[in-house]
Protein backbone atom coordinates (compact mmCIF):
# COMPACT_ATOMS: atom_id res chain seq x y z
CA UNK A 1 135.58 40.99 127.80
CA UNK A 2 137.94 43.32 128.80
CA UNK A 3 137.45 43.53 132.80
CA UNK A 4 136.69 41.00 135.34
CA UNK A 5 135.41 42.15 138.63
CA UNK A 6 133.99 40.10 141.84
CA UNK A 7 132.08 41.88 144.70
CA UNK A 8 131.86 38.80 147.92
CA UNK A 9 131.20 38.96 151.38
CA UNK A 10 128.65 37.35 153.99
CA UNK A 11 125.07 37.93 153.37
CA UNK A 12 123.89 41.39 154.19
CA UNK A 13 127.34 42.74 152.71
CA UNK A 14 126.02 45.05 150.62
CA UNK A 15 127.04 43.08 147.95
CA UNK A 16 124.59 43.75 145.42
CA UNK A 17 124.44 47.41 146.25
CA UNK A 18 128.36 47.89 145.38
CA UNK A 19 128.07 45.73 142.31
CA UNK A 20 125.07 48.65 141.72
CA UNK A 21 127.14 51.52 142.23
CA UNK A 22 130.00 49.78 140.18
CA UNK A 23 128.02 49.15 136.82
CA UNK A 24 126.38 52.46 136.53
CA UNK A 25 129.91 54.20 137.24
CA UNK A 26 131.10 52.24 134.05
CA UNK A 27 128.26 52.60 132.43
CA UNK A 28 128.24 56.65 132.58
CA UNK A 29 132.14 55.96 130.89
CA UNK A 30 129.81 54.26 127.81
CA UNK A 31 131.10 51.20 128.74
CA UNK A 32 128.86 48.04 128.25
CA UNK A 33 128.56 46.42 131.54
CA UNK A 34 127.06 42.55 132.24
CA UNK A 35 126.34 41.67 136.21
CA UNK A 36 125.58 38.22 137.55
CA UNK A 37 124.34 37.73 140.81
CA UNK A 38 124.75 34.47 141.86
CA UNK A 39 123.31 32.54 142.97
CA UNK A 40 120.92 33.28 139.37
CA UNK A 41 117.26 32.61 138.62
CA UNK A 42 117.90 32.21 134.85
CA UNK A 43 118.99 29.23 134.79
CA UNK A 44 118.45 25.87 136.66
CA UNK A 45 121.97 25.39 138.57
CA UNK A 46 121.11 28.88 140.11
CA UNK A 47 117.33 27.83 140.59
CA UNK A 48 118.46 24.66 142.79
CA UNK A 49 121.23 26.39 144.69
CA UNK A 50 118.56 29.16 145.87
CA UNK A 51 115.93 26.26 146.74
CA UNK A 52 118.50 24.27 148.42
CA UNK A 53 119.85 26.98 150.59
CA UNK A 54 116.12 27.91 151.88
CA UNK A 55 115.66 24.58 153.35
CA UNK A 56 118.68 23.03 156.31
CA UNK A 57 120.49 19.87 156.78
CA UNK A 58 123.93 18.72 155.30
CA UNK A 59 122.86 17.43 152.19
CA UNK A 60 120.99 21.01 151.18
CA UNK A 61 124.07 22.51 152.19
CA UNK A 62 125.88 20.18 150.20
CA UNK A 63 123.70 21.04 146.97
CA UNK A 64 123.88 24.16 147.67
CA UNK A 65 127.88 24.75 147.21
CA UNK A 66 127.66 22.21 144.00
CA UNK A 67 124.81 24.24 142.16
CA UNK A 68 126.14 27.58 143.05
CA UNK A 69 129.32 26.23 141.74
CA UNK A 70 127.69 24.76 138.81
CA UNK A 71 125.95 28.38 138.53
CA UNK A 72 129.05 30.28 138.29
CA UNK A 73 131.02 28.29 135.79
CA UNK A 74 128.35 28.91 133.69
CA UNK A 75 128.46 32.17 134.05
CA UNK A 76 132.12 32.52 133.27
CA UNK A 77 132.03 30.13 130.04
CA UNK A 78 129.21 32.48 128.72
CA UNK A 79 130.00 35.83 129.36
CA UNK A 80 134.30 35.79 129.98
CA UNK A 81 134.31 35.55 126.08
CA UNK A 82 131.71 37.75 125.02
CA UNK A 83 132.75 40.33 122.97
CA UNK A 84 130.21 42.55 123.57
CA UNK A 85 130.64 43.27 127.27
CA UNK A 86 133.17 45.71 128.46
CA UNK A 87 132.91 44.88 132.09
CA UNK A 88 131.98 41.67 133.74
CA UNK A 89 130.76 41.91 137.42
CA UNK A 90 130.17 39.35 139.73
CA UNK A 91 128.65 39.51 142.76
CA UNK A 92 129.50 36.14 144.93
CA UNK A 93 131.80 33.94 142.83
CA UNK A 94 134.40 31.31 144.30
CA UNK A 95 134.05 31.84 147.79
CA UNK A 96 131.46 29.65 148.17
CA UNK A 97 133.56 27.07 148.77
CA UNK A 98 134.33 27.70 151.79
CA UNK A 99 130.54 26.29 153.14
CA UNK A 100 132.36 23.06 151.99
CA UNK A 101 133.44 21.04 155.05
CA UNK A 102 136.92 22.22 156.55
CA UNK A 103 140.27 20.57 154.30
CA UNK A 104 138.16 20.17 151.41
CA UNK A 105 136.86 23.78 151.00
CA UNK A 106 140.98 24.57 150.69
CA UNK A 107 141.88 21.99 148.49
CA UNK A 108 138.69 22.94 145.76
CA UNK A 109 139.23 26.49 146.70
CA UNK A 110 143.10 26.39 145.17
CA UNK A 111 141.65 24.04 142.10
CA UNK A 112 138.64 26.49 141.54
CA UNK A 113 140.86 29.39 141.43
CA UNK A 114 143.83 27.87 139.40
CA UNK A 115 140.85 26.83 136.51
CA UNK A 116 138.62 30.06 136.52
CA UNK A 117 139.40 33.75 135.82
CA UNK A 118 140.42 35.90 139.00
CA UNK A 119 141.90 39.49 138.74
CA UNK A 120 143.46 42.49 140.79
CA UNK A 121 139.92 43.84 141.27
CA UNK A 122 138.21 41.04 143.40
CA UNK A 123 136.59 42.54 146.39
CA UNK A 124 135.81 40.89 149.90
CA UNK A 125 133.10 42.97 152.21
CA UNK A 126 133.93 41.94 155.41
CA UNK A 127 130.88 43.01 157.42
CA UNK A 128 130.97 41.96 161.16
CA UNK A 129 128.09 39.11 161.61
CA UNK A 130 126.02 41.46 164.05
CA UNK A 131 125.66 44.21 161.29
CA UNK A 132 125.41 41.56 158.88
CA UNK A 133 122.41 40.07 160.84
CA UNK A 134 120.56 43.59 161.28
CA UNK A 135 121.05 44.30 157.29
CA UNK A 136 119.41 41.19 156.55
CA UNK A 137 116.62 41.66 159.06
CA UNK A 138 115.47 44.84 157.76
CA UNK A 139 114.90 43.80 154.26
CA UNK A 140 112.03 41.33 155.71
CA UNK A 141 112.96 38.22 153.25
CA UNK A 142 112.68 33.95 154.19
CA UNK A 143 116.40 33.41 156.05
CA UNK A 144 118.48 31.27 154.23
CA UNK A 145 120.60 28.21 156.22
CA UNK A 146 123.81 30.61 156.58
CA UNK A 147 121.68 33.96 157.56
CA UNK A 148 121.91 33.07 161.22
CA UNK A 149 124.60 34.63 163.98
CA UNK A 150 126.56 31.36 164.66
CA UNK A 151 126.94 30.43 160.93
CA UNK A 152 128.08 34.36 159.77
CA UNK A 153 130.56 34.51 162.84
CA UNK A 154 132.10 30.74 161.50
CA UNK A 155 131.88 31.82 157.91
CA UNK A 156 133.77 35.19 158.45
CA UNK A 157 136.69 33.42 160.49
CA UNK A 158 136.38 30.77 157.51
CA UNK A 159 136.72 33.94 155.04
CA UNK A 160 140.40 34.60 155.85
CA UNK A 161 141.65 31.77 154.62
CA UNK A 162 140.32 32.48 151.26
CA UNK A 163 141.06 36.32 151.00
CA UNK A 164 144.87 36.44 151.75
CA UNK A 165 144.74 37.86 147.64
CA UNK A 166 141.76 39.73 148.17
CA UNK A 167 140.67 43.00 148.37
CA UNK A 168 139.38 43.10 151.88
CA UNK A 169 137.42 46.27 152.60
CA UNK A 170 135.70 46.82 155.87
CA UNK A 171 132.04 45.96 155.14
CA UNK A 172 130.48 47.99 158.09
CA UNK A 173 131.52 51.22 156.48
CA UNK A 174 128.30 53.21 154.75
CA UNK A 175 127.74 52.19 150.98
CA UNK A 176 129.48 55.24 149.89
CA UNK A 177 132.48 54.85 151.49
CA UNK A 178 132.80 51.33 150.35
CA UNK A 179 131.84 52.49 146.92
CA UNK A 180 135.15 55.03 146.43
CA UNK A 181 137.67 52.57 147.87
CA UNK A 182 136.05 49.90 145.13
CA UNK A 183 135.94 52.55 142.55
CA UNK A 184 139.20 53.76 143.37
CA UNK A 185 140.83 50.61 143.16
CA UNK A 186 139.21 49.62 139.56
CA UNK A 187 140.15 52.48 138.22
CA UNK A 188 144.01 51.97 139.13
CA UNK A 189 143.67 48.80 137.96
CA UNK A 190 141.97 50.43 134.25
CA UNK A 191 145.16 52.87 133.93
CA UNK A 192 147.36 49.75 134.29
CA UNK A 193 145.56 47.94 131.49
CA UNK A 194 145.77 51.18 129.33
């Protein structure tokens, strides 16, 4: 693998749609291009996060975190190594710990992120809750525990402790302008690996 590349941000982001945009623009270069979406449903860990986080109550959230978790490092011990991708895209990675309670989310965040791969091209959408809120509403799907105003204004003032390192680009923007700020920035980061 010869890039590493992480698309978070609340639900209703736009997450998936950058991670989109992002693949086919390597792709058209010829490149070969893996995404994972996480939390996945090809394997169990990703199976049990997505179950947990449709029902409520601390222990779901609890599971939640751990499977997603459990999800991701899976990801990264099967496809970081693979030498038959070109680009590896993520799209929500280690910032799930931060729906750990408050002190601990810090302490695994810095452990989490000293163990597994980061680079120069991880990305933070930072979407305001309210747009957030109406993005998710229009695509008519069962609400998760964190899809809800209270939890995406808590989780986005939770978000800057994580994303001091981060990428942060303003998630209320339309999908193409966040698209050539993350495209931009990837491809910087390409001619510097040249």
């Amino acid at each position: 693998m010869k890039k590493f590349i992480v698309i978070d941000g609340l639900d209703g982001s736009g997450k998936d749609t950058q991670v989109r945009l992002l693949a086919e623009m390597y792709e058209k270069q010829g490149r070969s291009v893996t995404v994972r979406s996480h939390p996945c449903n090809d394997n169990r860990y990703g199976r049990k996060s997505k179950e947990a986080l449709l029902k409520t109550g601390k222990l779901n959230h609890i599971k939640a975190t751990i499977y997603f978790g459990l999800d991701a490092i899976r990801s990264v011990v099967k496809y970081t190594h693979d030498d038959n991708v070109d680009v590896l895209i993520f799209s929500r990675y280690v910032l799930a710990v931060m729906y750990l309670p408050n002190v601990i989310n810090t302490i695994v965040y810095k452990i989490v992120v000293f163990i597994l791969p980061t680079s120069d091209c991880m990305f933070f959408l930072d979407v305001t809750p309210e747009e957030s809120l109406r993005r998710m509403d229009s695509r008519g799907e069962d609400a998760e525990m964190f899809e809800n105003i209270d939890s995406l204004r808590e989780n986005r003032l939770k978000s800057q402790k994580f994303t001091y390192n981060w990428n942060v680009i303003p998630g209320d923007d339309s999908a193409e302008v966040i698209s050539e700020k993350i495209i931009a920035k990837c491809l910087e980061s390409d001619k510097l690996l040249s």
